[in-house]
N, C-alpha and C. Protein backbone atom coordinates (compact mmCIF):
# COMPACT_ATOMS: atom_id res chain seq x y z
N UNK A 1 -13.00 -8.41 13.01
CA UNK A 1 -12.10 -7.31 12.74
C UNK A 1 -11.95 -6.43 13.98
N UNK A 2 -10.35 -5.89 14.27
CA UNK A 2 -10.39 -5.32 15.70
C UNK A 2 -11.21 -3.81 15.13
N UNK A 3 -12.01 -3.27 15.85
CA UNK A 3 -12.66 -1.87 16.42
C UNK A 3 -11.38 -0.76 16.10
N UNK A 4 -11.66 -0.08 15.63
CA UNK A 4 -10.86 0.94 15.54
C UNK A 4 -11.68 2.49 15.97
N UNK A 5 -12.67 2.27 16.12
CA UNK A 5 -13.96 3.41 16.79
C UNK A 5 -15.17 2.72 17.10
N UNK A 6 -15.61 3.13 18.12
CA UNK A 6 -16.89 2.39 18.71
C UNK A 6 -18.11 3.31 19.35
N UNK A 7 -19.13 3.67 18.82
CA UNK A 7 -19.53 4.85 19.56
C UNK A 7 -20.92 3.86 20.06
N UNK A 8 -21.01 4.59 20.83
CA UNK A 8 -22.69 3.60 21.69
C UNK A 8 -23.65 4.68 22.39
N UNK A 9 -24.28 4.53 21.63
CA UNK A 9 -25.69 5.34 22.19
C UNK A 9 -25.04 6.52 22.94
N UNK A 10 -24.47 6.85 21.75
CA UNK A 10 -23.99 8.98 21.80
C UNK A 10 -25.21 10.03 22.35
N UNK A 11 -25.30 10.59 22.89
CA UNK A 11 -26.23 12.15 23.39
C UNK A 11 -25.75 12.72 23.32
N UNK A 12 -25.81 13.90 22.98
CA UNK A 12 -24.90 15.07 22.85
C UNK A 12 -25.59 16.37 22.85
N UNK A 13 -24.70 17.26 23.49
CA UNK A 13 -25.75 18.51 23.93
C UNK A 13 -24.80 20.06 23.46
N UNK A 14 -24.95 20.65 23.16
CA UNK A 14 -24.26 22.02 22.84
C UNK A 14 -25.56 23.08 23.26
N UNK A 15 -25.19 24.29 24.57
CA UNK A 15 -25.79 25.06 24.99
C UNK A 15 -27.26 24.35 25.17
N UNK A 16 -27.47 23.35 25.92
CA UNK A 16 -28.55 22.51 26.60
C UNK A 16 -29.18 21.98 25.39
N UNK A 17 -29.12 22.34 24.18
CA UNK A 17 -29.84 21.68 22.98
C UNK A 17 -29.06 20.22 22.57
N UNK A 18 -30.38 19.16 22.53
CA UNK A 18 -29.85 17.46 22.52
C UNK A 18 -29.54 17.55 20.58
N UNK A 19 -28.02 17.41 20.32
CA UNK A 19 -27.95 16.96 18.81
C UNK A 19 -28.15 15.73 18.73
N UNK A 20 -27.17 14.78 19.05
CA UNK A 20 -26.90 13.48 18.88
C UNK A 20 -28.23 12.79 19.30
N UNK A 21 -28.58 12.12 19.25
CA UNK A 21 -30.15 11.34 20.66
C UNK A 21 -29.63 10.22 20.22
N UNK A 22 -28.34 9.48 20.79
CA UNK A 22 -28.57 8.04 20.59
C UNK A 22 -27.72 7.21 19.22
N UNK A 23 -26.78 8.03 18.91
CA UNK A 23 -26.16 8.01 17.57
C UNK A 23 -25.09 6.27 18.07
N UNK A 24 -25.21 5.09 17.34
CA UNK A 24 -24.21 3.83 16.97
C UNK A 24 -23.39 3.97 15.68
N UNK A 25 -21.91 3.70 15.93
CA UNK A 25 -21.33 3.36 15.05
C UNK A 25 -20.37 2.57 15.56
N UNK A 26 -19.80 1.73 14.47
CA UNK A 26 -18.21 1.04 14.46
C UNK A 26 -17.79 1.17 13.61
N UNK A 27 -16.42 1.28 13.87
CA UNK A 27 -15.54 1.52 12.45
C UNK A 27 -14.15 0.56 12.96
N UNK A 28 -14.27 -0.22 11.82
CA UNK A 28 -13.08 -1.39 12.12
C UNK A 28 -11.72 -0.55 11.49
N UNK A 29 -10.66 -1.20 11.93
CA UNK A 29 -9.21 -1.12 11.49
C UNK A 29 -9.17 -1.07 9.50
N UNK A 30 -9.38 0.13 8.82
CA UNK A 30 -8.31 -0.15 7.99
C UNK A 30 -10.04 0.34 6.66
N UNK A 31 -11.19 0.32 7.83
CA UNK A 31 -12.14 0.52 7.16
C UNK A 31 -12.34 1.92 6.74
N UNK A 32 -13.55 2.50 5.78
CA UNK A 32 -13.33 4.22 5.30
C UNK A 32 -15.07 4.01 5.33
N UNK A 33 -15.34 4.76 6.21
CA UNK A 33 -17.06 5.27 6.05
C UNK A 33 -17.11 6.73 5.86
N UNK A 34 -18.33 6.95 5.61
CA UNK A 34 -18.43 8.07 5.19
C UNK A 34 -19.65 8.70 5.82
N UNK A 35 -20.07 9.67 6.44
CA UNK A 35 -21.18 10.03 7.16
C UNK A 35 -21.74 11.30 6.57
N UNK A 36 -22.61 10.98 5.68
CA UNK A 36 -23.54 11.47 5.21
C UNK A 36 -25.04 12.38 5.59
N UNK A 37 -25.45 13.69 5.45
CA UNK A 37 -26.95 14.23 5.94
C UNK A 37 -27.01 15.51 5.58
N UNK A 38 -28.56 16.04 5.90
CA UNK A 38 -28.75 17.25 5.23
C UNK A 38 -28.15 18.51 6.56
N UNK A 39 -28.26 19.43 6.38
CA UNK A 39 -27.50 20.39 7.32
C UNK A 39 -28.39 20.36 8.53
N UNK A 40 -27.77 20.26 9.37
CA UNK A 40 -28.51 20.33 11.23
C UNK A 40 -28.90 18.90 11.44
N UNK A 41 -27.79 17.93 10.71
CA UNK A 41 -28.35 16.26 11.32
C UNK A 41 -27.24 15.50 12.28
N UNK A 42 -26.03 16.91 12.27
CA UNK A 42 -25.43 16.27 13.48
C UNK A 42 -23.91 16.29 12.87
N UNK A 43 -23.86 16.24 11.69
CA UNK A 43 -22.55 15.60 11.22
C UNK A 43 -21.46 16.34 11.80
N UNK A 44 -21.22 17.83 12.32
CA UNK A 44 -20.76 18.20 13.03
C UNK A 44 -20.16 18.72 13.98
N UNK A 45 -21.25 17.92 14.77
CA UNK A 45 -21.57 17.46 15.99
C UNK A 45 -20.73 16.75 16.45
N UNK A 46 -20.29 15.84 15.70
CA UNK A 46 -19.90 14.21 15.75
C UNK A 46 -18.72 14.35 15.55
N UNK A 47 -17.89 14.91 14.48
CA UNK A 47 -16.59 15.17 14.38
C UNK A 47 -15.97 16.48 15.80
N UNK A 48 -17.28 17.37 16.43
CA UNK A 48 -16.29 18.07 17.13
C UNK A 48 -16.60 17.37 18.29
N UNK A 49 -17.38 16.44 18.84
CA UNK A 49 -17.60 15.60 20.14
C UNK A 49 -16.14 14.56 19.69
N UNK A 50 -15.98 13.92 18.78
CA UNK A 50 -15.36 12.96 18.87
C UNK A 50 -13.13 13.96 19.12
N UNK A 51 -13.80 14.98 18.93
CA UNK A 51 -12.21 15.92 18.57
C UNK A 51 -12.18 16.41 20.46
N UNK A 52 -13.53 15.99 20.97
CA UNK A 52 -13.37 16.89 22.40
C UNK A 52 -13.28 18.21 22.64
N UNK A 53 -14.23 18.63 21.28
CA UNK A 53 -14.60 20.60 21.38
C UNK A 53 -15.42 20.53 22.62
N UNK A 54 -14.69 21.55 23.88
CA UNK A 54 -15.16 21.87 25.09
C UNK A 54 -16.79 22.20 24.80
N UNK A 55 -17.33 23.10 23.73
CA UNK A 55 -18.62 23.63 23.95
C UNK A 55 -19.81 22.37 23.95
N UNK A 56 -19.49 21.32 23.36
CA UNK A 56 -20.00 20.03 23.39
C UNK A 56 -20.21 19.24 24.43
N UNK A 57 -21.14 18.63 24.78
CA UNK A 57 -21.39 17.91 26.51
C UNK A 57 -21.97 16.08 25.84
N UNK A 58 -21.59 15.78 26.33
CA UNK A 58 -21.50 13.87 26.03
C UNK A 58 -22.50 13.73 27.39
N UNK A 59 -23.39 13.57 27.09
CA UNK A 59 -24.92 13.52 27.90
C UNK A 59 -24.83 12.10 28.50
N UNK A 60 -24.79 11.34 27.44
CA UNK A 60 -24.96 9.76 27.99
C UNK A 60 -24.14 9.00 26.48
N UNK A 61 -23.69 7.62 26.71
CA UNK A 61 -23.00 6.93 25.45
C UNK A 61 -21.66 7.11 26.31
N UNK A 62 -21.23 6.24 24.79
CA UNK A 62 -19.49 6.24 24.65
C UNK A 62 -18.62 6.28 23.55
N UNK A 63 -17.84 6.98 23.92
CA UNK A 63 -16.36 6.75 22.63
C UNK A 63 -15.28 5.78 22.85
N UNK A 64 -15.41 4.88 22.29
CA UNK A 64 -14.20 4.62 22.33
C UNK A 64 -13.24 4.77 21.15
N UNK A 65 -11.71 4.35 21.31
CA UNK A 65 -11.18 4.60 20.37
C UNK A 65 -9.82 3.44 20.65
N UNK A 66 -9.98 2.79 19.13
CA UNK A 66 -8.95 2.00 19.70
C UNK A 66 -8.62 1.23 21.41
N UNK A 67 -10.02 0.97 21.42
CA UNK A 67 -10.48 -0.24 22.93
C UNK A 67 -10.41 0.76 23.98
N UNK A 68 -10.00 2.40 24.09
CA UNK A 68 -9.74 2.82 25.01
C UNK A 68 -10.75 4.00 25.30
N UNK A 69 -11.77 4.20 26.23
CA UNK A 69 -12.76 5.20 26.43
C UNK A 69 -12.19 6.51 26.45
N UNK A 70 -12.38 7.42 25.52
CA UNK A 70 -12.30 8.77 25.64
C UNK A 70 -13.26 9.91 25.74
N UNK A 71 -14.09 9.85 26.39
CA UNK A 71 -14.70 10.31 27.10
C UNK A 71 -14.70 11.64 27.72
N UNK A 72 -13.44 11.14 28.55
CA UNK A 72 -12.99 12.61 29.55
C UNK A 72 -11.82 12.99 28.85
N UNK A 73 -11.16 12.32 27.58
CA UNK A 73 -9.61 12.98 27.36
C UNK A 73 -9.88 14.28 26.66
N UNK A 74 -9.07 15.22 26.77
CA UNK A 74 -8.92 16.51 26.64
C UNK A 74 -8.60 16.60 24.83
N UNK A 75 -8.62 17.53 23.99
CA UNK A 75 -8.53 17.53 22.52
C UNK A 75 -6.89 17.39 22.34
N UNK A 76 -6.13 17.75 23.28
CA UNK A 76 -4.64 17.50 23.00
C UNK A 76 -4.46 16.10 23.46
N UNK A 77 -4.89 15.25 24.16
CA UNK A 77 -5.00 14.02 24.50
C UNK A 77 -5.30 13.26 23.71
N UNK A 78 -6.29 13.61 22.95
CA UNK A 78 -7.02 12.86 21.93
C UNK A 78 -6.06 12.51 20.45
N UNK A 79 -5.51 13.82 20.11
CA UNK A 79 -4.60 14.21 19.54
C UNK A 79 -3.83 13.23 19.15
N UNK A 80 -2.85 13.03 20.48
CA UNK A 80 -1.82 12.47 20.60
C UNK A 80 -2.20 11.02 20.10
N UNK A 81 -3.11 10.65 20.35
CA UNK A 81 -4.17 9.18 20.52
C UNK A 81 -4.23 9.11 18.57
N UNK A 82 -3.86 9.85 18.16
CA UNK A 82 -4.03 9.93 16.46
C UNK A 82 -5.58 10.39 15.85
N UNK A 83 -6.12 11.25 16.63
CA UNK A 83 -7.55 11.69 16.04
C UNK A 83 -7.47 12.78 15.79
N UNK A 84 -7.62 13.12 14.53
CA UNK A 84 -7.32 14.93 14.08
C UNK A 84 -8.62 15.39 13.26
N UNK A 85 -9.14 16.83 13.51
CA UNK A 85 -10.18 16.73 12.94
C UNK A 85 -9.33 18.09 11.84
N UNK A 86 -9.65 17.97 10.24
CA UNK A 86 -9.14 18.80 9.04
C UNK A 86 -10.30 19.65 9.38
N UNK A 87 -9.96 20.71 7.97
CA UNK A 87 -11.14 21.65 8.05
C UNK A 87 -11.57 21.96 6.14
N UNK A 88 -12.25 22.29 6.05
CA UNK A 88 -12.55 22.16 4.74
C UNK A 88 -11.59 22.99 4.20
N UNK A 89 -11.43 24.68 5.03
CA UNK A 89 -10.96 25.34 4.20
C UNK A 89 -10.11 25.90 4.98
N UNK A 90 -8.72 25.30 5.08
CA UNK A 90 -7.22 25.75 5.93
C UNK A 90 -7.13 27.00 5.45
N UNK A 91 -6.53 27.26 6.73
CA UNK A 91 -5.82 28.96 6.74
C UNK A 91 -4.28 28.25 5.96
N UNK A 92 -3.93 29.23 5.04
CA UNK A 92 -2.17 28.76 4.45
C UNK A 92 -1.74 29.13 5.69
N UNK A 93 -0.31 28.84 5.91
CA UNK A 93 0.63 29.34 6.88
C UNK A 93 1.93 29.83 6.01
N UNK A 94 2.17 31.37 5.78
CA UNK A 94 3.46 31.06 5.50
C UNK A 94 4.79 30.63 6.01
N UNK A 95 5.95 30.31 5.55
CA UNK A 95 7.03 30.43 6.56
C UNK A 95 7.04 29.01 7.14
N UNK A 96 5.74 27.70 6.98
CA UNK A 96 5.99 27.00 7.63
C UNK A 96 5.82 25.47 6.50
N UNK A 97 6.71 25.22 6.31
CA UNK A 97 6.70 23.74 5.40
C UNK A 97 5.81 22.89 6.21
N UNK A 98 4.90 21.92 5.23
CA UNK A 98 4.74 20.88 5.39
C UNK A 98 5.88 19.60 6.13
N UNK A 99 6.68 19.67 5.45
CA UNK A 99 8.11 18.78 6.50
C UNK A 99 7.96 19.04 7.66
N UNK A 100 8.46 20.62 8.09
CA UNK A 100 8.67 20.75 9.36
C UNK A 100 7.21 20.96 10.25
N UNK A 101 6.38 21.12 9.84
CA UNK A 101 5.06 20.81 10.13
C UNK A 101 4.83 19.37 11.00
N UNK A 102 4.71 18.18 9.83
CA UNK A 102 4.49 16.92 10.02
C UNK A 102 5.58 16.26 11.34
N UNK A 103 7.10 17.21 11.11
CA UNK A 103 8.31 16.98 12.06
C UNK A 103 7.57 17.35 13.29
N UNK A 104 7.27 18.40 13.81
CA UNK A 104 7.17 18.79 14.58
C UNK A 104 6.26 17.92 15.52
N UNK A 105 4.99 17.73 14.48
CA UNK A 105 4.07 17.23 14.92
C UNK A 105 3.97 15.61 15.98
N UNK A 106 4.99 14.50 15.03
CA UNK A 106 5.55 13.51 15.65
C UNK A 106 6.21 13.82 16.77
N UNK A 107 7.01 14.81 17.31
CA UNK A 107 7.81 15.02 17.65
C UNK A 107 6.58 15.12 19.15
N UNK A 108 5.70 15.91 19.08
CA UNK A 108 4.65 15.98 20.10
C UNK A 108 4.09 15.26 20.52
N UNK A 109 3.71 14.03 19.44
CA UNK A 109 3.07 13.09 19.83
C UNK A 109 3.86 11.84 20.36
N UNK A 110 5.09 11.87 20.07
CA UNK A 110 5.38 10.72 20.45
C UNK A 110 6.52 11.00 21.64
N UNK A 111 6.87 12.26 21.89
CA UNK A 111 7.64 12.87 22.68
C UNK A 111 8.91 12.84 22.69
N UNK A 112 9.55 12.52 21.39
CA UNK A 112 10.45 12.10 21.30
C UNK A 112 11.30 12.33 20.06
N UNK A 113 12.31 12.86 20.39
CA UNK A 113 13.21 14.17 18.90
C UNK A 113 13.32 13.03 18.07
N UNK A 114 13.65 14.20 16.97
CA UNK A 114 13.94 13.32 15.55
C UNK A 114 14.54 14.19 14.81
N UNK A 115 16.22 14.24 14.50
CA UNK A 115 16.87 14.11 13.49
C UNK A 115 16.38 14.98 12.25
N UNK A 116 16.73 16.15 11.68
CA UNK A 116 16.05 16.89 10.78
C UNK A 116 16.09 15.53 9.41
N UNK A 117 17.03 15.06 9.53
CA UNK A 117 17.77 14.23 8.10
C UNK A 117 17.17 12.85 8.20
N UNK A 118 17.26 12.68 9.33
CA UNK A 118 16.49 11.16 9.79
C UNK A 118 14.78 11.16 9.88
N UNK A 119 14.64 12.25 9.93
CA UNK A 119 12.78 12.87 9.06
C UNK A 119 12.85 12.69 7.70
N UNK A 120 13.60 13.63 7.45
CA UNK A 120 13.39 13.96 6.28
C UNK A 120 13.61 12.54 5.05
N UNK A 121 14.57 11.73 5.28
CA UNK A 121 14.45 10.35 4.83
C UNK A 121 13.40 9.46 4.92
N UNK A 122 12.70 9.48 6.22
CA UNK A 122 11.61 8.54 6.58
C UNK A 122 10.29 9.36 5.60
N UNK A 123 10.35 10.63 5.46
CA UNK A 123 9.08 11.13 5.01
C UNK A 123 9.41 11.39 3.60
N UNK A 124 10.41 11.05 2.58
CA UNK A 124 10.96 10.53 1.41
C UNK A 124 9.84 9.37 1.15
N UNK A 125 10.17 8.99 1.99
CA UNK A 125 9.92 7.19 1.87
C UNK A 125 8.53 6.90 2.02
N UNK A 126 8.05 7.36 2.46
CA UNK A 126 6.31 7.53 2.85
C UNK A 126 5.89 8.25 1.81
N UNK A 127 6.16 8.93 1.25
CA UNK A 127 5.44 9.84 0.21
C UNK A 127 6.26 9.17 -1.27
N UNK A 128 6.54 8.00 -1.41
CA UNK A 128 6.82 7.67 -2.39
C UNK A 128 6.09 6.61 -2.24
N UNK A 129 5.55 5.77 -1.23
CA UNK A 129 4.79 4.84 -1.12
C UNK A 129 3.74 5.55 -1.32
N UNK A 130 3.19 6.91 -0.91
CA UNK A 130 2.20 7.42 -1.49
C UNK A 130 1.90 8.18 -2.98
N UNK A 131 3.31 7.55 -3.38
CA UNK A 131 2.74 8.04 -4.95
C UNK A 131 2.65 9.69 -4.78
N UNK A 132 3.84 10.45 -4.32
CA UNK A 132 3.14 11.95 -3.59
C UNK A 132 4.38 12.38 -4.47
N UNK A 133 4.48 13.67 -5.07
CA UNK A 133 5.48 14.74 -5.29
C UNK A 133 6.17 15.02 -4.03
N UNK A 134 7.49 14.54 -4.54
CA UNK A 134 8.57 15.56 -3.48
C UNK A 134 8.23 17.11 -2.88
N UNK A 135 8.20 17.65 -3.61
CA UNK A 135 8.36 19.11 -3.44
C UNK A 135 7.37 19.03 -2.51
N UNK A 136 6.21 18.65 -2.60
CA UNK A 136 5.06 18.90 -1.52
C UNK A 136 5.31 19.08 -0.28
N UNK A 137 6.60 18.12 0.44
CA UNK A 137 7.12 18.87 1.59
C UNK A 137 7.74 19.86 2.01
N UNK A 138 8.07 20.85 0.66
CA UNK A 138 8.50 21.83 0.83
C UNK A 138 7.45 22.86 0.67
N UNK A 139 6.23 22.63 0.30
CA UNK A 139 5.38 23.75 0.11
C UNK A 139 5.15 24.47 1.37
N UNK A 140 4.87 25.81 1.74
CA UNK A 140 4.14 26.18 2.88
C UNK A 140 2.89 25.27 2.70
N UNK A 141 2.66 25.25 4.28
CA UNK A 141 1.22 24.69 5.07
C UNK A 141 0.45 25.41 4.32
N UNK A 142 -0.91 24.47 3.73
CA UNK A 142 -2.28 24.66 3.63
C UNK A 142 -2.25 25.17 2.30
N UNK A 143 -0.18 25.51 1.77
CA UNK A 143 -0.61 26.70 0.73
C UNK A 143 -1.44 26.08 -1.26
N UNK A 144 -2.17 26.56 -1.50
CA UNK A 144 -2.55 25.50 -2.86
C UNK A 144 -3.30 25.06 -2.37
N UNK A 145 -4.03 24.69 -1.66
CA UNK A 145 -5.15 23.49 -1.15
C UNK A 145 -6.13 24.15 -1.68
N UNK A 146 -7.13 22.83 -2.31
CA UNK A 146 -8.32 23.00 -3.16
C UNK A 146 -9.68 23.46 -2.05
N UNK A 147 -9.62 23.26 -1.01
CA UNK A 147 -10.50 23.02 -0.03
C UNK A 147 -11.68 22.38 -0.16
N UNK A 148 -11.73 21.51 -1.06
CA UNK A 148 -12.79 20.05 -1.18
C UNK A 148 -12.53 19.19 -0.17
């Protein structure tokens, strides 16, 4: 199965203190793990090393992602690369739809405009393959979220 994350003997340091000592994983294409521990075992650690939070130092190891070492890429780099880290408990945004949210967002990553109508059709279509309520793209950002 192709690699879709590859981490190898991770170190990791925040304000000279070692979290990580040595952390392996793989995560294939299409697979869902789940990373599990009691509080102060790293977990995240691991989501803000792998997001490229500056206060974090990659001691020794590697990331890869999708065959490609990220390492040195910057959190907007990473980004673009399709790695987003959520948060348990979003700030709402008013004023700002989910649509034009998700629009925007492609629009950054792939650098390249898109059609308010020619979105808005494609993300019809995706959220009916997801079994999703319409309206949901009209909600403000974050607004309603359970934060589970």
């Amino acid at each position: 199965m192709e690699k879709l994350l590859k981490i190898n003997n991770l170190k990791t340091t925040i304000e000279d203190k070692e979290i990580l000592k040595g952390l392996d994983l793989e995560i294939g294409k299409g697979e869902i793990h789940v990373i599990m521990g009691p509080n102060g075992a790293g977990k995240s650690t691991l989501a803000n090393i792998l997001m490229g939070h500056p206060k974090y130092t990659i001691s020794e190891g590697s990331i890869e992602f999708n065959g490609e070492n990220i390492n040195e890429l910057k959190a907007d780099e990473r980004a673009k690369r399709g790695i987003f880290l959520s948060f348990q408990y979003p700030e709402e945004i008013s004023g700002v739809t989910v649509e034009n949210f998700l629009r925007t967002a492609k629009i950054a990553v792939t650098g390249e405009p898109i059609r308010i109508l020619a979105f808005r059709k494609e993300l019809k279509q995706m959220m009916e393959i997801l079994e999703m309520k319409e309206e949901y793209a009209t909600r403000y950002l974050n607004q309603g979220f359970s934060g589970g």
